[in-house]
N, C-alpha and C. Protein backbone atom coordinates (compact mmCIF):
# COMPACT_ATOMS: atom_id res chain seq x y z
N UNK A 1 8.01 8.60 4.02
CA UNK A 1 8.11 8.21 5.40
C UNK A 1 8.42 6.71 5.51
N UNK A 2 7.87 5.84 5.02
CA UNK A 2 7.76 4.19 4.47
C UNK A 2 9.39 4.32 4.36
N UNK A 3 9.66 4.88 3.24
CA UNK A 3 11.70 4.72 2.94
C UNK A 3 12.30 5.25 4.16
N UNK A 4 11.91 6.09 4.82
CA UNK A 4 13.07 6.11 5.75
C UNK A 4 12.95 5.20 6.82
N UNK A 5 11.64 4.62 7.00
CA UNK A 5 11.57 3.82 8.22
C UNK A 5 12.10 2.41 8.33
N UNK A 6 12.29 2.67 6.46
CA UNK A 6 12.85 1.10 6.04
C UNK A 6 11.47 0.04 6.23
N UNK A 7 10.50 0.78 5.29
CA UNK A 7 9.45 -0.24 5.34
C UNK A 7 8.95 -0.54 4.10
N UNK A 8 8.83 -1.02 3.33
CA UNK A 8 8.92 -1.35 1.72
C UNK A 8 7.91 -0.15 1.22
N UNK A 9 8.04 0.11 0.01
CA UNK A 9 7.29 0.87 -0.99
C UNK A 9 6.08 0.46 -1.54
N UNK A 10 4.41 0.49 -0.97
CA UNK A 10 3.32 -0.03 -1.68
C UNK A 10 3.09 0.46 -2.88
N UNK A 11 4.10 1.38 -3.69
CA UNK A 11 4.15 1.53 -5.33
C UNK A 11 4.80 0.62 -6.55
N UNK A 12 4.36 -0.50 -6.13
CA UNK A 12 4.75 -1.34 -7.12
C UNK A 12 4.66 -1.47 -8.83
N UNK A 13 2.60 -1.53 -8.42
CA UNK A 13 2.20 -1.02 -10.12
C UNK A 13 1.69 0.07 -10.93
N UNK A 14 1.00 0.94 -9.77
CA UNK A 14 0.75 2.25 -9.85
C UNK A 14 1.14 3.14 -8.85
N UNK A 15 0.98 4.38 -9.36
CA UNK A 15 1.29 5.60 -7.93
C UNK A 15 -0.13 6.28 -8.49
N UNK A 16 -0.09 6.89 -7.38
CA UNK A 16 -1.19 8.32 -6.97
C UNK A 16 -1.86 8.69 -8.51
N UNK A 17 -0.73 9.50 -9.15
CA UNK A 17 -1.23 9.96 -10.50
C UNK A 17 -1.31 9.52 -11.10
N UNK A 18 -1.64 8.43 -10.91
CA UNK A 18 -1.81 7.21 -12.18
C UNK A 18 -3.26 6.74 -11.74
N UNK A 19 -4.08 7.01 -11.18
CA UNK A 19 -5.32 6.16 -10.30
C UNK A 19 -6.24 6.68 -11.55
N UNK A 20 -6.11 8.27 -11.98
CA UNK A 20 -7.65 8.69 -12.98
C UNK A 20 -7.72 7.69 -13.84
N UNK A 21 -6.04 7.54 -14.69
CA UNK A 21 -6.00 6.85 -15.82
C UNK A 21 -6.34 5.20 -15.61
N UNK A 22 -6.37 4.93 -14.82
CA UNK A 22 -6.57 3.31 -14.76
C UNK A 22 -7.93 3.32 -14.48
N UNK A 23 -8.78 4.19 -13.65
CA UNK A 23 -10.37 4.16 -13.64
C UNK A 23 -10.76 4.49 -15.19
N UNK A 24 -11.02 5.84 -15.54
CA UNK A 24 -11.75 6.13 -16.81
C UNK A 24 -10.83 5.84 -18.04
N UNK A 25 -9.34 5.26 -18.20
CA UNK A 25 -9.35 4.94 -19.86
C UNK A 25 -9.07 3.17 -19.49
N UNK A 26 -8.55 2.71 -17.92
CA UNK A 26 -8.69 1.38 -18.06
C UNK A 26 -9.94 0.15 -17.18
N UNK A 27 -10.17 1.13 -16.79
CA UNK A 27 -12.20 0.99 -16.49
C UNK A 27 -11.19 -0.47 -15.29
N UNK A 28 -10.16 -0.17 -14.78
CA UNK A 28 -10.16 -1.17 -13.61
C UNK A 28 -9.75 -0.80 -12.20
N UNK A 29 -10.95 -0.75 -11.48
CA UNK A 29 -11.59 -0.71 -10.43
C UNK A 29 -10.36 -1.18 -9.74
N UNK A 30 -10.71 -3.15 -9.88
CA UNK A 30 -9.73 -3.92 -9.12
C UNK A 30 -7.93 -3.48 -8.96
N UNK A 31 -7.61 -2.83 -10.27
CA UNK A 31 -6.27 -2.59 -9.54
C UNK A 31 -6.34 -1.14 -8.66
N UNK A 32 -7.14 -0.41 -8.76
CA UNK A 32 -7.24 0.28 -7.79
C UNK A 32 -7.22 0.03 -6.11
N UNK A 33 -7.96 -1.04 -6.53
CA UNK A 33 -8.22 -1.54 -4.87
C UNK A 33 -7.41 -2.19 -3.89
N UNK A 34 -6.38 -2.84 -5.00
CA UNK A 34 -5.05 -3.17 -4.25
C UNK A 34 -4.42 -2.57 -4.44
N UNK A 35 -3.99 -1.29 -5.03
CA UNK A 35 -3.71 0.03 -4.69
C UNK A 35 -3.45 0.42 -3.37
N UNK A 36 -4.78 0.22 -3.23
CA UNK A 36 -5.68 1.10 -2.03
C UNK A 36 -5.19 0.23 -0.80
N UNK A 37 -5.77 -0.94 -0.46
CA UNK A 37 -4.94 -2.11 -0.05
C UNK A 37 -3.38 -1.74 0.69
N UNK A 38 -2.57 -1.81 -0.53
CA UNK A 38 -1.09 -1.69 -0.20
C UNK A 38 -0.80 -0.60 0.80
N UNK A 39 -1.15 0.52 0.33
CA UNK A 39 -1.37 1.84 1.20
C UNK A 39 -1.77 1.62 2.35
N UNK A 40 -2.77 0.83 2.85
CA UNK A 40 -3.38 0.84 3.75
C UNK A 40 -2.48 -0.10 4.71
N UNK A 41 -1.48 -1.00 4.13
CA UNK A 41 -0.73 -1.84 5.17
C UNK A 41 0.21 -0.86 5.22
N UNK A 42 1.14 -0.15 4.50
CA UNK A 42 2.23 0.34 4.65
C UNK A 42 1.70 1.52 5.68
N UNK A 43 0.92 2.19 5.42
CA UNK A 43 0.30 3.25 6.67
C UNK A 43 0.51 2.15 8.45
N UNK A 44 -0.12 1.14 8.34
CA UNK A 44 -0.23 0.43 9.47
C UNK A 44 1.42 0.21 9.69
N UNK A 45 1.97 -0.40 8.99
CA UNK A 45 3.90 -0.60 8.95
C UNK A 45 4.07 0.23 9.93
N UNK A 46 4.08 1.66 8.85
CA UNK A 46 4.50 3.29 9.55
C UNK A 46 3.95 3.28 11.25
N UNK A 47 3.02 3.19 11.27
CA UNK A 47 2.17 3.15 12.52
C UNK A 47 3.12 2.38 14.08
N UNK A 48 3.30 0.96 13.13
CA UNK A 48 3.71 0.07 14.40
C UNK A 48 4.89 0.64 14.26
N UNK A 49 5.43 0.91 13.50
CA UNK A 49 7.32 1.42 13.65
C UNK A 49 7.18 2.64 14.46
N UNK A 50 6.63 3.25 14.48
CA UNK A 50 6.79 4.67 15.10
C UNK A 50 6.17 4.04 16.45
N UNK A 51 5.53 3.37 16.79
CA UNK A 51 5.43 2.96 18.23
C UNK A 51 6.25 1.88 19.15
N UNK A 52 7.00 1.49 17.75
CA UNK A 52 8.45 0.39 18.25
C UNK A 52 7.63 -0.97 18.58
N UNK A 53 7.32 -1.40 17.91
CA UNK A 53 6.38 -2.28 18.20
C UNK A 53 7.05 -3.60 16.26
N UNK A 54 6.84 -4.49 16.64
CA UNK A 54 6.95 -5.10 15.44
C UNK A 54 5.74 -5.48 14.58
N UNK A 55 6.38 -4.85 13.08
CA UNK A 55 5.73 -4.97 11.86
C UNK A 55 4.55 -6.24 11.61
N UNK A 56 3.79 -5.83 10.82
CA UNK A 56 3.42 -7.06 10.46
C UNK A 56 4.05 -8.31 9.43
N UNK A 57 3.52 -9.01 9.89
CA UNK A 57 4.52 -10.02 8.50
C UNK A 57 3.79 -10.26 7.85
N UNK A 58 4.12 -11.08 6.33
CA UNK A 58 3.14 -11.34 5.23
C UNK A 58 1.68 -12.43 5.65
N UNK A 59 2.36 -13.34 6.58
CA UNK A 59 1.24 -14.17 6.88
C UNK A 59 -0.10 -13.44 7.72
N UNK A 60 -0.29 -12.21 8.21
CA UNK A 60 -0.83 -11.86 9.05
C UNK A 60 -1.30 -10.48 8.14
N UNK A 61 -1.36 -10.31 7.08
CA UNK A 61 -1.90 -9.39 6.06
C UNK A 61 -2.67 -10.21 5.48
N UNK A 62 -3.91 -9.76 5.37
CA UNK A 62 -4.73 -10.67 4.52
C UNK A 62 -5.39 -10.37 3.29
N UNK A 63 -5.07 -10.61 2.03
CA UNK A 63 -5.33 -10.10 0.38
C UNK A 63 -7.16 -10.39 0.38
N UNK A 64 -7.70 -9.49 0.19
CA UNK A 64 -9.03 -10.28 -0.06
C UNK A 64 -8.97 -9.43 -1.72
C-alpha cells in the first residue's frame, strides 16, 4: 500500500520474517524496535495520504 501511495518502504534492514531470527539467534531487541518504529510512521504516511492531507516530514518524526 506504502508503494503505491508513493510513500517510502520502512524495510530497510529487516522484513516481517526476519523478526524470530534477530530476537532468539541475534538476542536484538533494539533492532526490532526500530523495526517496529518504521512501520509505525509509514502506517501514519498511509493514513495522512489517504485523507489528502500532507505527510509527515523527517523533522517532525521523532527517533527515540
Amino acid at each position: 500500500m506504502a508503494n503505491i501511495l508513493g510513500i517510502p518502504s520502512p524495510k530497510e534492514d529487516i522484513v516481517g520474517s526476519m523478526v524470530r531470527d534477530v530476537y532468539y539467534e541475534e538476542n536484538d531487541l533494539e533492532r526490532i524496535v526500530h523495526y517496529c518504529e518504521r512501520d509505525v510512521v509509514t502506517v501514519a504516511q498511509v493514513f495522512l495520504r489517504l485523507r489528502n492531507e500532507e505527510l509527515l516530514t523527517e523533522n517532525q518524526i521523532i527517533q527515540v
